[in-house]
N, C-alpha and C. Protein backbone atom coordinates (compact mmCIF):
# COMPACT_ATOMS: atom_id res chain seq x y z
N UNK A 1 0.84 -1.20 0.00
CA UNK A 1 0.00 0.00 0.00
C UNK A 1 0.87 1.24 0.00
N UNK A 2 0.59 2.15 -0.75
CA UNK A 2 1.38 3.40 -0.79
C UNK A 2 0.81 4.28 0.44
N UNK A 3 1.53 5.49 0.64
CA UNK A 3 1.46 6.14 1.75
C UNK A 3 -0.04 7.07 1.34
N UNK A 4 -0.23 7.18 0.51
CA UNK A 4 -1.21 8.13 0.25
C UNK A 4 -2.68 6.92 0.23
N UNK A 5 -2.92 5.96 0.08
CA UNK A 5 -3.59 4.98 0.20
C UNK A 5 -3.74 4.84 1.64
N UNK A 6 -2.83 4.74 2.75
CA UNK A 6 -2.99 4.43 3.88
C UNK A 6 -2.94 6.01 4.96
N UNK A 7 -3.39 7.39 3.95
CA UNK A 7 -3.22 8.79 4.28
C UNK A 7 -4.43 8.38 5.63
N UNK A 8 -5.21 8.14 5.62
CA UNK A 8 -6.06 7.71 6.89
C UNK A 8 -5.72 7.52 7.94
N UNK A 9 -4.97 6.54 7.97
CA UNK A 9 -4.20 5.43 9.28
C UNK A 9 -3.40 6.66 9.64
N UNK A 10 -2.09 6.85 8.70
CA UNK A 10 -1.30 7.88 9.03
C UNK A 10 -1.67 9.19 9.71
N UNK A 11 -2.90 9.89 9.37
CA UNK A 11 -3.29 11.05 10.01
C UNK A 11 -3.66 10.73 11.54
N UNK A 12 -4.54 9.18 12.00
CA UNK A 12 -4.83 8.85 12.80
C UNK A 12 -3.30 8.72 14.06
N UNK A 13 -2.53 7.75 13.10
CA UNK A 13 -1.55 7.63 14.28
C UNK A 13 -0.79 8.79 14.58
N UNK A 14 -0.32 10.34 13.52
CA UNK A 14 0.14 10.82 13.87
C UNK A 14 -0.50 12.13 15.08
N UNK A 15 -1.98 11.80 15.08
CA UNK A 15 -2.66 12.44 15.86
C UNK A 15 -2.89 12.14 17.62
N UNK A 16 -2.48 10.49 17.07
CA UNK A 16 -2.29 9.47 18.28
C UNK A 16 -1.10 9.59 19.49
N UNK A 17 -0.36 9.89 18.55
CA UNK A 17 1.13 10.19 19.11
C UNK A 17 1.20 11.37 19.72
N UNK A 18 0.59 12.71 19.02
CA UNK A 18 0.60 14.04 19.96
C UNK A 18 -0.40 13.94 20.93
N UNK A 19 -1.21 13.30 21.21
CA UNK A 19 -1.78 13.43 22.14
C UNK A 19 -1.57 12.23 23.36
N UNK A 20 -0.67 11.58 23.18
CA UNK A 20 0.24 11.10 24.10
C UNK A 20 1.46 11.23 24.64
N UNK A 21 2.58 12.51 23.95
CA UNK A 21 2.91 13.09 24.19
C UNK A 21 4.67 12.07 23.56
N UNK A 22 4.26 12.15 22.25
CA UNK A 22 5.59 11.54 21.36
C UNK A 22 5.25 12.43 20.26
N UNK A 23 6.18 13.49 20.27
CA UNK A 23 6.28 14.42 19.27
C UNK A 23 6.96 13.77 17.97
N UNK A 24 6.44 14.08 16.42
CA UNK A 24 6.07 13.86 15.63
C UNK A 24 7.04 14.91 14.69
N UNK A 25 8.09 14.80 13.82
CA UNK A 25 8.77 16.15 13.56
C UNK A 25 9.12 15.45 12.27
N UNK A 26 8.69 16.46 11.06
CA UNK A 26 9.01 16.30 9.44
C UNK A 26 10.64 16.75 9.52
N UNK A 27 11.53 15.69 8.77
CA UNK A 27 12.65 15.65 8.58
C UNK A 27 12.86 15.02 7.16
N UNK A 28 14.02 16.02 6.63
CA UNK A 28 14.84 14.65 5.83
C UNK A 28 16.17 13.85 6.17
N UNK A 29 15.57 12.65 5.91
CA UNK A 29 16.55 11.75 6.59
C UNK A 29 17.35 10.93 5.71
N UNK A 30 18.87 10.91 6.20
CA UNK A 30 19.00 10.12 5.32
C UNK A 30 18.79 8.44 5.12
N UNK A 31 19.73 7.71 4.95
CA UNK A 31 19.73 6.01 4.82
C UNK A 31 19.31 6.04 6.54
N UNK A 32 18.38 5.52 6.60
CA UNK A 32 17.98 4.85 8.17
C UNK A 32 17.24 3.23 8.16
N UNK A 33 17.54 2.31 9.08
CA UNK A 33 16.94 1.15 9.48
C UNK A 33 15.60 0.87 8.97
N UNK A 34 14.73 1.85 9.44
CA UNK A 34 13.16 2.08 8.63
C UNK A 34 13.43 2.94 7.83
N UNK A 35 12.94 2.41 6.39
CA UNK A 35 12.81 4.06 5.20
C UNK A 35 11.83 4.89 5.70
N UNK A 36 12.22 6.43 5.63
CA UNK A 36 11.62 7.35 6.21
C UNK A 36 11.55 7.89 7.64
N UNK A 37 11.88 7.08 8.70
CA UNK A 37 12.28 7.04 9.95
C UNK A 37 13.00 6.93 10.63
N UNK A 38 12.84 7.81 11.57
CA UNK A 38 14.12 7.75 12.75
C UNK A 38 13.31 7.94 14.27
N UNK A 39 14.31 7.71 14.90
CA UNK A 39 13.64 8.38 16.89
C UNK A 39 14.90 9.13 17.31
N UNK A 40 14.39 10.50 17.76
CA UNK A 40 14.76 11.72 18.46
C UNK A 40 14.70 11.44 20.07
N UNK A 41 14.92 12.10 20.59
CA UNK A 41 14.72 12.45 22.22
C UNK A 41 13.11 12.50 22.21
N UNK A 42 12.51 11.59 22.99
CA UNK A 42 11.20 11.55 22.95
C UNK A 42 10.93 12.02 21.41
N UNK A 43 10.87 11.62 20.40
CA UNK A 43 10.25 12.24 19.18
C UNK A 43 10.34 10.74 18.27
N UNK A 44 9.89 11.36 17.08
CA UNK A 44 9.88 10.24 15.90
C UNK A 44 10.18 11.27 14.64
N UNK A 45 10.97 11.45 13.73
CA UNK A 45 11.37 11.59 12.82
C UNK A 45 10.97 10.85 11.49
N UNK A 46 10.18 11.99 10.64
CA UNK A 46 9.45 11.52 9.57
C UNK A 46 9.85 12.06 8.34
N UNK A 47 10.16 11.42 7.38
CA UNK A 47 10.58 12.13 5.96
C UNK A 47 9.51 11.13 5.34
N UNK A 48 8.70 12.20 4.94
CA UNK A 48 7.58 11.48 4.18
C UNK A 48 7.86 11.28 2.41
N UNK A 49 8.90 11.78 1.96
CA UNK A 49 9.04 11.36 0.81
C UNK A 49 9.70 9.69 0.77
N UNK A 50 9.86 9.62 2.24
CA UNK A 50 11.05 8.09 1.65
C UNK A 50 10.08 7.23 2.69
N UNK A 51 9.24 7.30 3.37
CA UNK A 51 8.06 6.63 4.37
C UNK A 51 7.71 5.49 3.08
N UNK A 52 7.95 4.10 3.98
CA UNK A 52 7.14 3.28 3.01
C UNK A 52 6.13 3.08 3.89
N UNK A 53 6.02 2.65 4.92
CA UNK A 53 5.11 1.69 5.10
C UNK A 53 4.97 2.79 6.68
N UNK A 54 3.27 3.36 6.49
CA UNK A 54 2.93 4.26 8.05
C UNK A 54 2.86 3.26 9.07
N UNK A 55 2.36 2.49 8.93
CA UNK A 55 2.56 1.21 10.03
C UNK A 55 3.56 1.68 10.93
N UNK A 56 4.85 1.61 10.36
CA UNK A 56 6.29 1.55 11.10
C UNK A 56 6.37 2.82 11.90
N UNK A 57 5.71 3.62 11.91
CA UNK A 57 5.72 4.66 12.93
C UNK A 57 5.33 4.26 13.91
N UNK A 58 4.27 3.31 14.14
CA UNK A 58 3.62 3.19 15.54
C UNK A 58 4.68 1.86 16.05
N UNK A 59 5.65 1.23 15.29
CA UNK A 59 6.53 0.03 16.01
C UNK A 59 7.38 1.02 16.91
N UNK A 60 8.27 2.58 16.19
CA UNK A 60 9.01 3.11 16.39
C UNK A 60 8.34 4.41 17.37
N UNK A 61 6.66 4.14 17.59
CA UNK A 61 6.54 4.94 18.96
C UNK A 61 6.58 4.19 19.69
N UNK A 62 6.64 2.86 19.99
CA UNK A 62 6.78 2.09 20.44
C UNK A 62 7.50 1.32 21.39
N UNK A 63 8.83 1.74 20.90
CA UNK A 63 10.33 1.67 21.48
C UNK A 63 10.17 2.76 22.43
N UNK A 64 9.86 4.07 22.18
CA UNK A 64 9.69 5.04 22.69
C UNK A 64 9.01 5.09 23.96
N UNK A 65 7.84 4.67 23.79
CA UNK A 65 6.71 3.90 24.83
C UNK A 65 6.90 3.18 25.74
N UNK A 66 7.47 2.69 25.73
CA UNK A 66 7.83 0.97 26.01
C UNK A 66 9.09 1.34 27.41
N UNK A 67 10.20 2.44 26.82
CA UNK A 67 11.53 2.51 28.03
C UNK A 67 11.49 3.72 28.70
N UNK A 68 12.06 3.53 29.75
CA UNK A 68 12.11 4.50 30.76
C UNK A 68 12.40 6.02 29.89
N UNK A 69 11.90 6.98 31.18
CA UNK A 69 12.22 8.54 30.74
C UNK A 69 13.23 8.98 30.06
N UNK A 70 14.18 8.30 31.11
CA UNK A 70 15.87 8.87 31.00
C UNK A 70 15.84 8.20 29.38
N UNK A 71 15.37 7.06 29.19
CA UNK A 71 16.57 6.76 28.32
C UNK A 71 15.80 6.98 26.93
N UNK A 72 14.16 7.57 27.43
CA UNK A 72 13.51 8.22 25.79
C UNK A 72 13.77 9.34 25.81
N UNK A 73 14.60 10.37 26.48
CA UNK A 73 15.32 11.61 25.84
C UNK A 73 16.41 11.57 26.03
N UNK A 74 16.93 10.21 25.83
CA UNK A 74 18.42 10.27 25.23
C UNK A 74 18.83 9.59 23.50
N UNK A 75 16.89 9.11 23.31
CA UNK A 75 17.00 8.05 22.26
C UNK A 75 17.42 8.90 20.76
N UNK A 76 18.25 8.44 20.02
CA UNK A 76 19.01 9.12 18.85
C UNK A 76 19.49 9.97 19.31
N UNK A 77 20.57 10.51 20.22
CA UNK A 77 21.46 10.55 20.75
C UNK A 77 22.51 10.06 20.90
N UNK A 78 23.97 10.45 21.27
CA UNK A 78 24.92 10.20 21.13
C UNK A 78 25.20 9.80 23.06
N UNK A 79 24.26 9.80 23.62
CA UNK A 79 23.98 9.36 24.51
C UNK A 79 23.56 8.34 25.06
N UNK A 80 22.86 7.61 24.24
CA UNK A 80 21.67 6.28 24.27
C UNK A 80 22.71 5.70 24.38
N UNK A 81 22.27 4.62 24.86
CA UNK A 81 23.06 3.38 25.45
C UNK A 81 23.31 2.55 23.84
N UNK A 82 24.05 1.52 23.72
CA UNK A 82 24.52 0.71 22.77
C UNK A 82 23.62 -0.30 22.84
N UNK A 83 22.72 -0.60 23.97
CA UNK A 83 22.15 -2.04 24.18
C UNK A 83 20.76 -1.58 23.99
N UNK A 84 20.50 -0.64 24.12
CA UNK A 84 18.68 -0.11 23.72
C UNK A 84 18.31 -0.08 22.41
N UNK A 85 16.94 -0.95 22.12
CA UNK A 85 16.35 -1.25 23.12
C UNK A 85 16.76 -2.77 23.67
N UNK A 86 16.13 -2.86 24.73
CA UNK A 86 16.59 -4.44 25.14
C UNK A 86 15.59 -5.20 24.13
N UNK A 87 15.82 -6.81 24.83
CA UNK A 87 15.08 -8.19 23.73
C UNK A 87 13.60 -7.68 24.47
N UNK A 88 13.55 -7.43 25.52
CA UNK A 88 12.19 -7.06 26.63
C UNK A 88 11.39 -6.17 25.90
N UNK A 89 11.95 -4.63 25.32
CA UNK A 89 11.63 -3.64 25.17
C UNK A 89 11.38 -3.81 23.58
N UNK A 90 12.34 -4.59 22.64
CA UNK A 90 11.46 -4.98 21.90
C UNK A 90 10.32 -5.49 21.78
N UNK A 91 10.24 -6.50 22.09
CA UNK A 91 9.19 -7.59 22.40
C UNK A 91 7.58 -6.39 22.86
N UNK A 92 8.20 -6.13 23.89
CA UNK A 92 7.41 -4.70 24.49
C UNK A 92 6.44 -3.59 23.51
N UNK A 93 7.54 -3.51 22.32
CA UNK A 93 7.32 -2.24 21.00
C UNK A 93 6.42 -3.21 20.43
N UNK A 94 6.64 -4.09 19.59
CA UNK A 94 5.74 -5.02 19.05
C UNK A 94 4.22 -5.11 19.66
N UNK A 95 4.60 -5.46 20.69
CA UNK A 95 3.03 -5.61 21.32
C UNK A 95 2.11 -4.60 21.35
N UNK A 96 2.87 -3.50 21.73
CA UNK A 96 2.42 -1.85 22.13
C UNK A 96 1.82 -1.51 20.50
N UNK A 97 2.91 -1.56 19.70
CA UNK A 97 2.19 -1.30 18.67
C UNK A 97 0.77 -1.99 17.80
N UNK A 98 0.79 -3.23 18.40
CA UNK A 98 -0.77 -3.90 18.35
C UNK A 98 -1.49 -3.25 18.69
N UNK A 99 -1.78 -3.03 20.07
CA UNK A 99 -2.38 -2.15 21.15
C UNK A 99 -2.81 -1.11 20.26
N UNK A 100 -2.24 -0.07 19.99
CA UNK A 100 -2.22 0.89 19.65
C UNK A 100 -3.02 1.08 18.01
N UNK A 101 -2.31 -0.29 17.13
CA UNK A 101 -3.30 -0.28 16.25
C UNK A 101 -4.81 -0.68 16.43
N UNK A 102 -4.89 -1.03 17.36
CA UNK A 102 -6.39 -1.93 17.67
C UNK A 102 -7.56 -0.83 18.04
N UNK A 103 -6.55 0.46 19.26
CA UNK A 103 -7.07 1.38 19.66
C UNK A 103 -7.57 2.26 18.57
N UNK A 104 -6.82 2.20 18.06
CA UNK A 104 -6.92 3.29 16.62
C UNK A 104 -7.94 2.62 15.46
N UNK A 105 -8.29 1.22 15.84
CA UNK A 105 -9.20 0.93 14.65
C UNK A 105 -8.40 0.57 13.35
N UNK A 106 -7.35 0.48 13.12
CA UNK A 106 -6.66 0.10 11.94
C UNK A 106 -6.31 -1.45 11.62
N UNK A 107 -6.56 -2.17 10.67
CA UNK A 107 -6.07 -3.65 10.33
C UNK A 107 -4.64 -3.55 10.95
N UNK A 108 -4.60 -5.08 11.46
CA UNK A 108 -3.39 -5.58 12.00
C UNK A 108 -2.28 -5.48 10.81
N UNK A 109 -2.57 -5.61 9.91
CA UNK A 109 -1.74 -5.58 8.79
C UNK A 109 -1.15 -4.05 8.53
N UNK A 110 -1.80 -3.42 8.83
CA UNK A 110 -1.16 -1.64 8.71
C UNK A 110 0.06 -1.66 9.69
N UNK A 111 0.36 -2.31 10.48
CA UNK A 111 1.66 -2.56 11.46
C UNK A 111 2.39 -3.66 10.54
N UNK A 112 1.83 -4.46 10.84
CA UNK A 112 2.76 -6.10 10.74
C UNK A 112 2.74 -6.34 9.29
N UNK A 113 2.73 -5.44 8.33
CA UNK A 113 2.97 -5.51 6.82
C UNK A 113 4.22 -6.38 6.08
N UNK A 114 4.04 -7.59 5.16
CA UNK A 114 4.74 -8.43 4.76
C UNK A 114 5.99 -7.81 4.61
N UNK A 115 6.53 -6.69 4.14
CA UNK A 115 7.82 -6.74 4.51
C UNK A 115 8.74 -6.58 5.64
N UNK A 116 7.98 -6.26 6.99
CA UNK A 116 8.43 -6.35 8.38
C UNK A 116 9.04 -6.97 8.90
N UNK A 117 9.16 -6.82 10.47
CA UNK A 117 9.65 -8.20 11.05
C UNK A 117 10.39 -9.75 10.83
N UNK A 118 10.97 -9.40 9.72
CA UNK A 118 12.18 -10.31 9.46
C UNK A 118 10.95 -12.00 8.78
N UNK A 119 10.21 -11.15 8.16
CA UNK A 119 9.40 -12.22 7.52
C UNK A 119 8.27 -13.21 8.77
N UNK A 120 8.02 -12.33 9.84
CA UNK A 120 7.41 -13.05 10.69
C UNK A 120 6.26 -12.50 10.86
N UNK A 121 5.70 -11.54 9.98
CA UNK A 121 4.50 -10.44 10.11
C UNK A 121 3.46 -11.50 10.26
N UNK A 122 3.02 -12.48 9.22
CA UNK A 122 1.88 -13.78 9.71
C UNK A 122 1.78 -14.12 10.80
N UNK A 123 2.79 -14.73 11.39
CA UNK A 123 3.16 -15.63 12.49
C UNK A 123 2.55 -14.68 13.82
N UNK A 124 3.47 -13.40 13.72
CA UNK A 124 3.00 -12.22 14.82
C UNK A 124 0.86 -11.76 14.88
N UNK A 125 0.70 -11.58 13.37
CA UNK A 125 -0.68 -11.25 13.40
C UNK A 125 -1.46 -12.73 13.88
N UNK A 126 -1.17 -13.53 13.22
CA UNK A 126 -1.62 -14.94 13.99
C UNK A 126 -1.52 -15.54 15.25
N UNK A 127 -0.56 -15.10 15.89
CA UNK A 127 -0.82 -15.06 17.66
C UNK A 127 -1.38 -14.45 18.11
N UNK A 128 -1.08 -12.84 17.55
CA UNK A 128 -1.86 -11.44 18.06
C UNK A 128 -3.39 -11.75 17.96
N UNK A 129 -3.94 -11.84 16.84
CA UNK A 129 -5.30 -12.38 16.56
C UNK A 129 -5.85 -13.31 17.53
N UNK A 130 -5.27 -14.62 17.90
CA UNK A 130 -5.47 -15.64 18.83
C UNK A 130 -5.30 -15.28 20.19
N UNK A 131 -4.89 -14.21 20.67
CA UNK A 131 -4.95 -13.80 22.06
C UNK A 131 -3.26 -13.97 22.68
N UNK A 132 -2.27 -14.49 21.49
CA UNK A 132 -1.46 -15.03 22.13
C UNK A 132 -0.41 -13.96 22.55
N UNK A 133 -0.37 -13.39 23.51
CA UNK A 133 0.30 -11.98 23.57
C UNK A 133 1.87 -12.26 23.70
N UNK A 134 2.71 -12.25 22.86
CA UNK A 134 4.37 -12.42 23.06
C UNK A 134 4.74 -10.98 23.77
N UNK A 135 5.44 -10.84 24.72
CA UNK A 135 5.68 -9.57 25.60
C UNK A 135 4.53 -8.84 26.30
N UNK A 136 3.56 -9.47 26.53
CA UNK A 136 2.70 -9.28 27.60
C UNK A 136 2.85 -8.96 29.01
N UNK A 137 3.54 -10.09 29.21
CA UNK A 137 4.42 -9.75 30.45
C UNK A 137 5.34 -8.78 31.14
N UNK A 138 6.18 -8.18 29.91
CA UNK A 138 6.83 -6.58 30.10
C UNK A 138 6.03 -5.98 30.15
N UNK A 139 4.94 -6.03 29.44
CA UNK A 139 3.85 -4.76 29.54
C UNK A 139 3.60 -4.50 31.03
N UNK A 140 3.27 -5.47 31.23
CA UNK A 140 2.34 -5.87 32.70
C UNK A 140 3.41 -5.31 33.90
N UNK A 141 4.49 -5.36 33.35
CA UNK A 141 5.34 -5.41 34.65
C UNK A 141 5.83 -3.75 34.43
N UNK A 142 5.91 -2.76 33.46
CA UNK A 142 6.07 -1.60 33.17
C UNK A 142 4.78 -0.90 33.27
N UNK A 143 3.59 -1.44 33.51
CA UNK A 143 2.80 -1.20 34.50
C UNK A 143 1.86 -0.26 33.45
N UNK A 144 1.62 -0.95 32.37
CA UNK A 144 1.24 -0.10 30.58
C UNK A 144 -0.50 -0.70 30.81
N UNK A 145 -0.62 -2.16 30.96
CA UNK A 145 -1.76 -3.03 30.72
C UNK A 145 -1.91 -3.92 31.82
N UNK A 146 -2.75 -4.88 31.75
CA UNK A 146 -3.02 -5.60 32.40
C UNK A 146 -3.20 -7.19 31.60
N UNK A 147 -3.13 -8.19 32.05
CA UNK A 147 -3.35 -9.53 31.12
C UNK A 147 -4.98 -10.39 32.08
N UNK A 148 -5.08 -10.70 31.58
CA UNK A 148 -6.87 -11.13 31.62
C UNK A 148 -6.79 -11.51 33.43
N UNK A 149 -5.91 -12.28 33.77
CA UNK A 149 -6.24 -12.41 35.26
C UNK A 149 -6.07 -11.27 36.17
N UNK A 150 -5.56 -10.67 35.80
CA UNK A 150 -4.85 -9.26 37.01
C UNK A 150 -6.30 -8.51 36.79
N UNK A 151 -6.51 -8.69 35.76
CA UNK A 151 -7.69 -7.52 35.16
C UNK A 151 -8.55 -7.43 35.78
N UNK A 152 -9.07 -9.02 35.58
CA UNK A 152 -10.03 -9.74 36.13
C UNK A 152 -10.58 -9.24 37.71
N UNK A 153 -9.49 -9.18 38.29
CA UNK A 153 -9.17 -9.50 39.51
C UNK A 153 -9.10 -7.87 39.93
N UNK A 154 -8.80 -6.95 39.36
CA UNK A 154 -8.68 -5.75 39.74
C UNK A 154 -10.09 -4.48 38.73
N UNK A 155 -10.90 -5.53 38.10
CA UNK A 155 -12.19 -5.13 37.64
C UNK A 155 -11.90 -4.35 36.67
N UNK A 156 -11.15 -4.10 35.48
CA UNK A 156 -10.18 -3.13 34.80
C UNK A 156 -10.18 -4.16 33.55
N UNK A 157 -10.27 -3.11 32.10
CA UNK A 157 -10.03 -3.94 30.81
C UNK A 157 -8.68 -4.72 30.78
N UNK A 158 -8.70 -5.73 30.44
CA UNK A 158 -7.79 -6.81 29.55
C UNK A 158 -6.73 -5.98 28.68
N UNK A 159 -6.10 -6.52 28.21
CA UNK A 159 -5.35 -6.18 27.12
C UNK A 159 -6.15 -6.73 25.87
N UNK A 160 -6.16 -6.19 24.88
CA UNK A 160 -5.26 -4.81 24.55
C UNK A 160 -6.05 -3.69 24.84
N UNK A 161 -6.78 -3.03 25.68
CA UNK A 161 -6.93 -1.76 26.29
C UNK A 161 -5.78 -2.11 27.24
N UNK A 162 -5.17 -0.78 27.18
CA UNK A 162 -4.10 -0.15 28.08
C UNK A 162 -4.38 0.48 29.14
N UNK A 163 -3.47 0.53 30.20
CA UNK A 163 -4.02 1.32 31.41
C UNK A 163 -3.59 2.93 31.15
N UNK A 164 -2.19 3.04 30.40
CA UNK A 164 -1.10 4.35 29.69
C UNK A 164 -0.93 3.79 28.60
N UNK A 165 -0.23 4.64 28.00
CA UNK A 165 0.48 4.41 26.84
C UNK A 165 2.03 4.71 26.96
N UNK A 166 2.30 5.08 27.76
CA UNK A 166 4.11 5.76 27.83
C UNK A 166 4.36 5.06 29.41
N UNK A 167 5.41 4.57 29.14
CA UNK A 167 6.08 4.24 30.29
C UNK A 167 6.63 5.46 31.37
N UNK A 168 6.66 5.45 32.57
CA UNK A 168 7.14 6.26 33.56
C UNK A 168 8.61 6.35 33.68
């Protein structure tokens, strides 16, 4: 899907993001990991001429979401640690960004788009779909969501409703 095809989703998530408080800033960028993207100090970096896929913004608010204060305004920095994000905080972004698409009303596929995730976009939407939450548990413990028993038990939505969206 081209970016102007998925201009919907995109307006949604980038509306999503300011009002959770992950600033959103038009750049040109050069060669980066995601085409079109980067992460700032608390921010996300967008060059919409080279954006393939809007999906990938909400993996890369994600990361953002997902780790402590300190170390989301140090992120793209010459500061950030070498090991961020962790296997946790991945795992963490992935999920979050489900969440987040679900909240937003967008197909699972507007995230987990066949060229993603190292060819595992099926596999991921096919657990996700089935309830099977991979990094649930970071969530739970960064204190984002809840998983069906805690929920249960504390009278509060399940996942994927969130309790926040940004980690403390």
């Amino acid at each position: 899907m081209s970016i102007k095809e998925n201009s919907l989703g995109l307006k949604k998530v980038i509306l999503f993001l300011h009002e959770i408080g992950i600033n959103v800033i038009e750049k040109e960028l050069q060669e980066t990991f995601l085409p079109g993207l980067s992460v700032g100090p608390n921010c996300i970096y967008i060059d919409y001429e080279k954006l393939l896929y809007p999906g990938d913004i909400l993996h890369e608010a994600g990361h953002l979401a997902v780790t402590t204060s300190a170390e989301r305004n140090r992120a793209g920095t010459s500061e950030m640690l070498a090991s961020w994000p962790s296997g946790g905080e991945e795992m963490g972004a992935i999920l979050w960004s489900f969440a987040a698409a679900k909240y937003l009303q967008l197909e699972t596929e507007f995230v987990f788009h066949p060229e993603g995730y190292k060819n595992d976009s099926e596999w991921l939407i096919s657990n996700f779909e089935n309830e099977i939450y991979i990094g649930l548990p970071f969530l739970e413990w960064i204190g984002l969501c809840l998983g069906k028993e805690r929920a249960l038990k504390e009278n509060k939505g399940a996942f994927p409703i969130m309790l926040k969206w940004i980690r403390d």
